[in-house]
Protein backbone atom coordinates (compact mmCIF):
# COMPACT_ATOMS: atom_id res chain seq x y z
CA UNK A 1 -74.94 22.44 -81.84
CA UNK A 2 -73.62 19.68 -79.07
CA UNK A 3 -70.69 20.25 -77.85
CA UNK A 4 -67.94 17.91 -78.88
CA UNK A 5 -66.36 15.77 -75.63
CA UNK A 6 -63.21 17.45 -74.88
CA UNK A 7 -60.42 15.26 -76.28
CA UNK A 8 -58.08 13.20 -73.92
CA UNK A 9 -57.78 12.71 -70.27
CA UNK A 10 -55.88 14.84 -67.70
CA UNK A 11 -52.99 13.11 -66.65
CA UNK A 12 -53.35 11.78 -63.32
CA UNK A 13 -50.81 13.19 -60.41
CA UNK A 14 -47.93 11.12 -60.02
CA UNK A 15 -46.73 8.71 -57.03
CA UNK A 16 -43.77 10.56 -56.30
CA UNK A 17 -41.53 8.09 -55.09
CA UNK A 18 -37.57 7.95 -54.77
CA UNK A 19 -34.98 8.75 -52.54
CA UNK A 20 -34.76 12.60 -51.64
CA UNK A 21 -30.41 12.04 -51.00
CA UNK A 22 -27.82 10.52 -53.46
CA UNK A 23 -25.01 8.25 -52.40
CA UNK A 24 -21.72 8.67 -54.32
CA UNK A 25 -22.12 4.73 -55.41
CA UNK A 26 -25.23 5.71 -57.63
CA UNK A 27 -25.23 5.64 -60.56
CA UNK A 28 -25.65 9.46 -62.91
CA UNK A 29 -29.29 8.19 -63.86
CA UNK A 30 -30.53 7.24 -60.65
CA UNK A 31 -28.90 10.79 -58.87
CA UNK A 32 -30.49 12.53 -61.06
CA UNK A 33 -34.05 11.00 -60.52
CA UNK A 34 -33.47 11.89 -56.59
CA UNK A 35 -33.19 15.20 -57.22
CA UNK A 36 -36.08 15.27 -59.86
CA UNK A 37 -37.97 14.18 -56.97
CA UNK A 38 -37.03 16.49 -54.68
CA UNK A 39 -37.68 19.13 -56.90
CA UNK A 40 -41.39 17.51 -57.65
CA UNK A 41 -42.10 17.57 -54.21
CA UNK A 42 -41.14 21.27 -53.52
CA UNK A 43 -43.18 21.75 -57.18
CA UNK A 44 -39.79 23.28 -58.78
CA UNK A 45 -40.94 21.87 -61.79
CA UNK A 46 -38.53 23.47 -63.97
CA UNK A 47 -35.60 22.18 -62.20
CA UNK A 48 -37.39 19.04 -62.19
CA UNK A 49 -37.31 18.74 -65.93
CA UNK A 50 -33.72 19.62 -65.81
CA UNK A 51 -32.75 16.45 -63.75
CA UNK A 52 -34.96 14.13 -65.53
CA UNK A 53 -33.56 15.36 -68.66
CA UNK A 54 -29.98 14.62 -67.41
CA UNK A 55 -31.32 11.28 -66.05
CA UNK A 56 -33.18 10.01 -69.45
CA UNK A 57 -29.87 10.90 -70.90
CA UNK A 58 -27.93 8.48 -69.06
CA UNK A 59 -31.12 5.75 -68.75
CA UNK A 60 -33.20 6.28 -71.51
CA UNK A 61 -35.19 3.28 -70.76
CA UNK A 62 -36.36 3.83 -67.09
CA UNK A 63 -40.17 4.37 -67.21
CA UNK A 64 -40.57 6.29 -64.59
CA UNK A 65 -38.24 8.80 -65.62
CA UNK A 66 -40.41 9.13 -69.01
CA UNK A 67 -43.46 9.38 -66.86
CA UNK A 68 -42.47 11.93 -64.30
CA UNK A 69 -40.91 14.06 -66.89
CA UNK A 70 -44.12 14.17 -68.96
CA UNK A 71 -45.93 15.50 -65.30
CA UNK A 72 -43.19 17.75 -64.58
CA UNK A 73 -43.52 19.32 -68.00
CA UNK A 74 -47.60 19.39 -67.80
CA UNK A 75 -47.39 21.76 -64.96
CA UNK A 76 -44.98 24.34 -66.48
CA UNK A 77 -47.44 24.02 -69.67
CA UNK A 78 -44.75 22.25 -71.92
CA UNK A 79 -47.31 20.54 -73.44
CA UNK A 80 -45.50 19.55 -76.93
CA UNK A 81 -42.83 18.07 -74.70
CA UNK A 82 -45.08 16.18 -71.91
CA UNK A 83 -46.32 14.66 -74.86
CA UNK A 84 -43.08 13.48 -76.54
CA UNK A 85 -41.62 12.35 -72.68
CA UNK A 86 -45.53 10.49 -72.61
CA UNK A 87 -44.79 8.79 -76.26
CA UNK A 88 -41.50 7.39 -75.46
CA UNK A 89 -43.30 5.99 -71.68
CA UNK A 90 -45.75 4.13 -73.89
CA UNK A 91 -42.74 2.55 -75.88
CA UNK A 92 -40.66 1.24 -73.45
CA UNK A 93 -43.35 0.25 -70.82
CA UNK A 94 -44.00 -3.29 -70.03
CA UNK A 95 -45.98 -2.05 -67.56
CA UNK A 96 -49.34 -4.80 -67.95
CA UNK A 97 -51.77 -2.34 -66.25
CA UNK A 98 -51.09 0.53 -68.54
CA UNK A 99 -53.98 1.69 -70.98
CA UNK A 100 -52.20 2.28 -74.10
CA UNK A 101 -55.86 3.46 -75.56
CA UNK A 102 -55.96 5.84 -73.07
CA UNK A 103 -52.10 7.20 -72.47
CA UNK A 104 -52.57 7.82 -76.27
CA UNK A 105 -55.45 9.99 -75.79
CA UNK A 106 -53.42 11.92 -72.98
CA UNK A 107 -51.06 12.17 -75.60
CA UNK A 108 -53.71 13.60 -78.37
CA UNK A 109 -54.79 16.20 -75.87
CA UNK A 110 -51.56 17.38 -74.82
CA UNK A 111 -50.51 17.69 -78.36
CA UNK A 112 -53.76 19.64 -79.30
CA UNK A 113 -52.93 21.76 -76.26
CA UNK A 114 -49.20 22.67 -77.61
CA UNK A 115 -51.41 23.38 -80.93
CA UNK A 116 -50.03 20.82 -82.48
CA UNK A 117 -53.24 19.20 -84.57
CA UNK A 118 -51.31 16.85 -86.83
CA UNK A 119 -49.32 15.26 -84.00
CA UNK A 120 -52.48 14.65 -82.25
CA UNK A 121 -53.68 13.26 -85.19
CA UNK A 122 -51.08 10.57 -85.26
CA UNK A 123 -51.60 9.44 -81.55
CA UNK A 124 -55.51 8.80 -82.22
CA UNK A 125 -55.09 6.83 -85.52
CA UNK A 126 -53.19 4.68 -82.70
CA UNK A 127 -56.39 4.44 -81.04
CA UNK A 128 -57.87 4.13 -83.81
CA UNK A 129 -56.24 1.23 -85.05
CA UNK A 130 -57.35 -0.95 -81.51
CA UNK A 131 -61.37 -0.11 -81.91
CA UNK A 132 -63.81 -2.48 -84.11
CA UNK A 133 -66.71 -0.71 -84.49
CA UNK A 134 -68.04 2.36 -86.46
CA UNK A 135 -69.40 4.08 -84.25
CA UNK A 136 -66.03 3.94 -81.70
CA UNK A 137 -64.25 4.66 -85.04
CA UNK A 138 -66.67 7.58 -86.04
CA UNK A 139 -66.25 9.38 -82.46
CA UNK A 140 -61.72 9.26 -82.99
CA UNK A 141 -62.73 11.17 -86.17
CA UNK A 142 -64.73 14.31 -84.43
CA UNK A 143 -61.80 14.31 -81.77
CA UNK A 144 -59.85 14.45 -84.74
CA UNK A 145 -61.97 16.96 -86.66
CA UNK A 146 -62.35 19.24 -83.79
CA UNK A 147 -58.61 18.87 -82.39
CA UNK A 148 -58.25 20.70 -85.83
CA UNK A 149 -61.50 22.86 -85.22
CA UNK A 150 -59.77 24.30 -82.37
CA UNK A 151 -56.76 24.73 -84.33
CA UNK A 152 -58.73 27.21 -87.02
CA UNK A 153 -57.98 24.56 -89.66
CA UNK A 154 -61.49 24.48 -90.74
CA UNK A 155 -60.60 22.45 -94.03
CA UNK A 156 -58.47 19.99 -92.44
CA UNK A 157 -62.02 19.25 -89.65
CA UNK A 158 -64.20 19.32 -92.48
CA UNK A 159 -62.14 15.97 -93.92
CA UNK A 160 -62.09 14.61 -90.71
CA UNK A 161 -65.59 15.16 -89.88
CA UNK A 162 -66.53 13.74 -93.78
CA UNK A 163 -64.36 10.65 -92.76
CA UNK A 164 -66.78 10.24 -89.83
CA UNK A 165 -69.49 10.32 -92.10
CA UNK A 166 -68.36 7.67 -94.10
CA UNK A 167 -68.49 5.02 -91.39
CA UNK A 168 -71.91 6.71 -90.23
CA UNK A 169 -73.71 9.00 -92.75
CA UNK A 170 -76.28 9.67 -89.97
CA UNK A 171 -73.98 11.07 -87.70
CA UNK A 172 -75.99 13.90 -86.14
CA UNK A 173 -72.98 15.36 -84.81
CA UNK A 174 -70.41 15.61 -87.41
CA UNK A 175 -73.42 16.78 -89.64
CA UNK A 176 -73.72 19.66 -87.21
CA UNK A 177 -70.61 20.41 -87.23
CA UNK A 178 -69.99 20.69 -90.79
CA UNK A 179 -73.36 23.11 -90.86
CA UNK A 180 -71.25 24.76 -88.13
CA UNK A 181 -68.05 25.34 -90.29
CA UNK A 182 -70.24 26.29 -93.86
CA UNK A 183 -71.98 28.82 -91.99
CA UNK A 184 -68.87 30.48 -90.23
CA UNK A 185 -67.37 30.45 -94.30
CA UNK A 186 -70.67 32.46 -95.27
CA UNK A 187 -70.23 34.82 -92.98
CA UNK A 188 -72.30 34.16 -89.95
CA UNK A 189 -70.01 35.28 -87.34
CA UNK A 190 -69.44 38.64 -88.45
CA UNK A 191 -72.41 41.05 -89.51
CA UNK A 192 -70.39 42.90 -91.49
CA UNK A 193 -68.67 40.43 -93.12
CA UNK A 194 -70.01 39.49 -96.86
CA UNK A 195 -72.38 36.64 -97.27
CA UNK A 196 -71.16 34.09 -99.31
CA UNK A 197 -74.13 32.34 -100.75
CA UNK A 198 -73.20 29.15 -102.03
CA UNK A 199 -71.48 28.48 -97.88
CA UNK A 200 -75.02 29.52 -96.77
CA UNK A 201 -76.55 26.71 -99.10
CA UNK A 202 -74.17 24.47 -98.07
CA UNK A 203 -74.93 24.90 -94.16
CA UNK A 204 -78.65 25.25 -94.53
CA UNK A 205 -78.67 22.21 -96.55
CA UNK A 206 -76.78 19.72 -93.21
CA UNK A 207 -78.89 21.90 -90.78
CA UNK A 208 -81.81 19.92 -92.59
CA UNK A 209 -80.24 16.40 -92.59
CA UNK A 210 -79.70 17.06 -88.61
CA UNK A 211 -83.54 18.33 -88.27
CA UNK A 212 -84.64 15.22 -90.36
CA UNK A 213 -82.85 12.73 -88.13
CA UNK A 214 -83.54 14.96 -84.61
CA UNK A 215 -86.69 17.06 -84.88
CA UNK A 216 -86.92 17.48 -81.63
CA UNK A 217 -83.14 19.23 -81.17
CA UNK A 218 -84.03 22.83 -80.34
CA UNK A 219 -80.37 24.68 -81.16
CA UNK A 220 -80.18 23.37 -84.72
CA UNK A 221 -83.80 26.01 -85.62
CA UNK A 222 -81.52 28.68 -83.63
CA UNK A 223 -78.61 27.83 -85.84
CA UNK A 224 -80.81 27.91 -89.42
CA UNK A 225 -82.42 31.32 -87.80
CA UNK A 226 -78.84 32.61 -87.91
CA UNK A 227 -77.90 31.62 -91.48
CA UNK A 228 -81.36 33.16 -92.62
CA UNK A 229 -80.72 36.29 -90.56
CA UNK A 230 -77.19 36.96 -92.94
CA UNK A 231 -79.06 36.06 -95.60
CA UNK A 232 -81.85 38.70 -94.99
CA UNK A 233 -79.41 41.13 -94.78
CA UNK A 234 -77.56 40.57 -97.44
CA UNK A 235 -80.83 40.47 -99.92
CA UNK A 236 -81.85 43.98 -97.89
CA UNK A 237 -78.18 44.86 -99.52
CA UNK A 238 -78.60 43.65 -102.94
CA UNK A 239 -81.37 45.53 -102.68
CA UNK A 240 -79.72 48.71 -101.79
CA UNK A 241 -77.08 48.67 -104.42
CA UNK A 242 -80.10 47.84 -106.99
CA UNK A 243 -81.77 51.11 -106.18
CA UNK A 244 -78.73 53.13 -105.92
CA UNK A 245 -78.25 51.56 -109.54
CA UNK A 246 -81.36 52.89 -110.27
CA UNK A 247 -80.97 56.59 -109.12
CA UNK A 248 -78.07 56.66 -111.27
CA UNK A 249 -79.35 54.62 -114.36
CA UNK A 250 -79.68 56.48 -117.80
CA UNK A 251 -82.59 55.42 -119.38
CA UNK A 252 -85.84 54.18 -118.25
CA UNK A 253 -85.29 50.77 -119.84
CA UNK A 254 -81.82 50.14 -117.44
CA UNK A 255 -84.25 51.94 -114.55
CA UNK A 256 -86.80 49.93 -114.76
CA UNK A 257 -84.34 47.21 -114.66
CA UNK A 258 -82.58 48.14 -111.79
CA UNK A 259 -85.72 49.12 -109.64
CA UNK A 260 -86.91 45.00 -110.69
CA UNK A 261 -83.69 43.86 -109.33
CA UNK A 262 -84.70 45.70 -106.18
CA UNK A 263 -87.47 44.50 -105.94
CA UNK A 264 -86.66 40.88 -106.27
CA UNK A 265 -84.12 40.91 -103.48
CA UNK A 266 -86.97 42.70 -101.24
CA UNK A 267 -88.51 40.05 -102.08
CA UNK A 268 -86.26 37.36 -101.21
CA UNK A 269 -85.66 39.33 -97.88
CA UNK A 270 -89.17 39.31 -96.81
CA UNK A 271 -89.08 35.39 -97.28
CA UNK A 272 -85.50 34.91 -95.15
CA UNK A 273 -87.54 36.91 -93.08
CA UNK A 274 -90.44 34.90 -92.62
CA UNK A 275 -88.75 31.97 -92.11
CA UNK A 276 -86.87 33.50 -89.22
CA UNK A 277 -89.72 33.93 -87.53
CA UNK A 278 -91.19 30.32 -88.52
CA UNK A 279 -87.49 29.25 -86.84
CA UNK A 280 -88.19 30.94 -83.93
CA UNK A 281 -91.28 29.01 -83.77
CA UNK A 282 -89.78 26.05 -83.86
CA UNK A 283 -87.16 26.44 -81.86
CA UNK A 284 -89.55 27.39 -78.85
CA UNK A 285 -91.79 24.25 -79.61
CA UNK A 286 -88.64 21.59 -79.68
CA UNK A 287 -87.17 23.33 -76.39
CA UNK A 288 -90.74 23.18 -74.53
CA UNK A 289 -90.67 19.72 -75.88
CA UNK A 290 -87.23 19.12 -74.69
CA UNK A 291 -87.98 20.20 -70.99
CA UNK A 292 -91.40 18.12 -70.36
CA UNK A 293 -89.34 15.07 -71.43
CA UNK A 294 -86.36 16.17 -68.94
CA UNK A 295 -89.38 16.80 -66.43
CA UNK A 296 -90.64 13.39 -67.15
CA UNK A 297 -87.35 11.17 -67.16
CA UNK A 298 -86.21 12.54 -64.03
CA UNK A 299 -90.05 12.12 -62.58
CA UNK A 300 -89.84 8.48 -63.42
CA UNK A 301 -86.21 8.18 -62.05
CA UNK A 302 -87.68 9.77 -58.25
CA UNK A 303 -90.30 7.39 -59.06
CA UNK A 304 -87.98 4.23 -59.48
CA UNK A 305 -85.70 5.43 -56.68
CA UNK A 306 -88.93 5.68 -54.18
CA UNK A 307 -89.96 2.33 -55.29
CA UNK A 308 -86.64 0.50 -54.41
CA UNK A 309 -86.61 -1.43 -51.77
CA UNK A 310 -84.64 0.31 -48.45
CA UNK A 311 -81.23 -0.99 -48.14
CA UNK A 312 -80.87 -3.80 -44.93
């Protein structure tokens, strides 16, 4: 499964600029912001937010104050609110070198961080809303999908994730993903949790779409091998209640029954079984595969770098 980027940026440390001393002339807005700064520098940051919260109370449109807060509130882990200080500094800025696209993704993360999915939701649709093509638009919708992911909301990801597909129904990842989610539903993460068969289908069935459009990925054979495994076991069960059935039938008719049942699911196990193994296969193949064409890209790149002519 590839790993999803992580969502956002890390917001940058602040120029921490001001006076450190307060004249009785100043205004309540601008003392305050002296002795946010003082308390930045001596990384009080609790006292910090207490100051800026006095001074966005009597100056609600001073940027810096918005911007400072949001830091000050990032290092105590305030997330939620770093977010809300970083939402109203994107509103009032007028600031020409700010990235909005990219303050909003702050945003996003620092939301997602609070555990706040929805809210992060919101600030990518901003995002969203600047980018043209599909494929920019397809990428907001896995951050979206796996801000919720992270969140345990594995219905809410699966519609983002489906929205992704819309704009690009060959997108390996978000197919992966989804495989991801139907297998944890079936039961793949606990062994002794019960299968649930039509999950299994479900997962096996966009492990197959990825293979078909990246034969050569080697984790998507060790993901199938893991859905087989829980299915193996879980025809080895069906196979033990079926005998048990049969110990305790009346009858030879509902024996005989019972012991066909049995053997059926045996059956069926011996299959998962064998297709395990063909998995393994596989997966050993596509990662030999994968390394002799690392080996050879970065062979060519030593090549191309010796062949470069030396710097006057």
């Amino acid at each position: 499964m590839k790993k999803l980027g992580r969502v956002g940026l890390v917001l940058g440390v602040l120029t921490l600029t001001g006076t450190v001393a307060c004249s009785e002339k100043e205004d309540p807005a601008k003392e305050a912001r002296a002795k946010a700064t003082n308390h930045l520098n001596k990384k009080e940051f609790k006292l910090a937010v207490e100051q800026y919260e006095i001074a966005a109370k009597h100056d609600p449109s001073s940027e810096k104050t918005w911007k400072e807060k949001a830091f000050a509130h990032q290092q105590i882990g305030e997330h939620d609110k770093a977010a809300e200080a970083l939402l109203k500094y994107v509103e009032i800025t007028k600031d020409p070198s700010v990235k909005k696209d990219d303050m909003y993704r702050v945003i996003a993360d620092e939301f997602r961080q609070a555990g706040m999915p929805d809210e992060a939701e919101k600030a990518l649709l901003k995002v969203m809303e600047t980018k043209q093509t599909t494929e920019e638009k397809a990428e907001l919708w896995r951050i979206i999908a796996d801000t919720f992911l992270k969140s345990g909301n594995l219905d809410q990801a699966e519609a983002r994730f489906n929205e992704a597909l819309k704009l690009n129904p060959k997108d390996e990842a978000s197919l992966g993903w989804l495989a991801a989610i139907y297998a944890k539903r079936g039961g793949t993460e606990n062994k002794d949790a019960p299968a649930v068969p039509e999950a299994l289908d479900k997962a096996l069935a966009y492990m197959d779409q990825v293979i078909a459009l990246n034969p050569d990925y080697p984790f998507t054979y060790i993901n199938k091998r893991i859905v087989m495994a829980k299915y193996q076991m879980h025809e080895m069960k069906q196979a033990e209640i079926a005998e048990l059935e049969a110990k305790e039938a009346k009858g030879k008719k509902k024996k005989d029954e019972a012991l066909a049942k049995a053997a059926e699911h045996r059956k069926k196990a011996d299959e998962y079984g064998a297709q395990f193994q063909d998995l393994t296969t596989k997966f050993t193949e596509a990662q030999k595969k994968a390394k002799e064409k690392k080996a050879a890209a970065e062979a060519a790149a030593a090549q191309q770098q010796q062949a470069a002519p030396a710097p006057k």
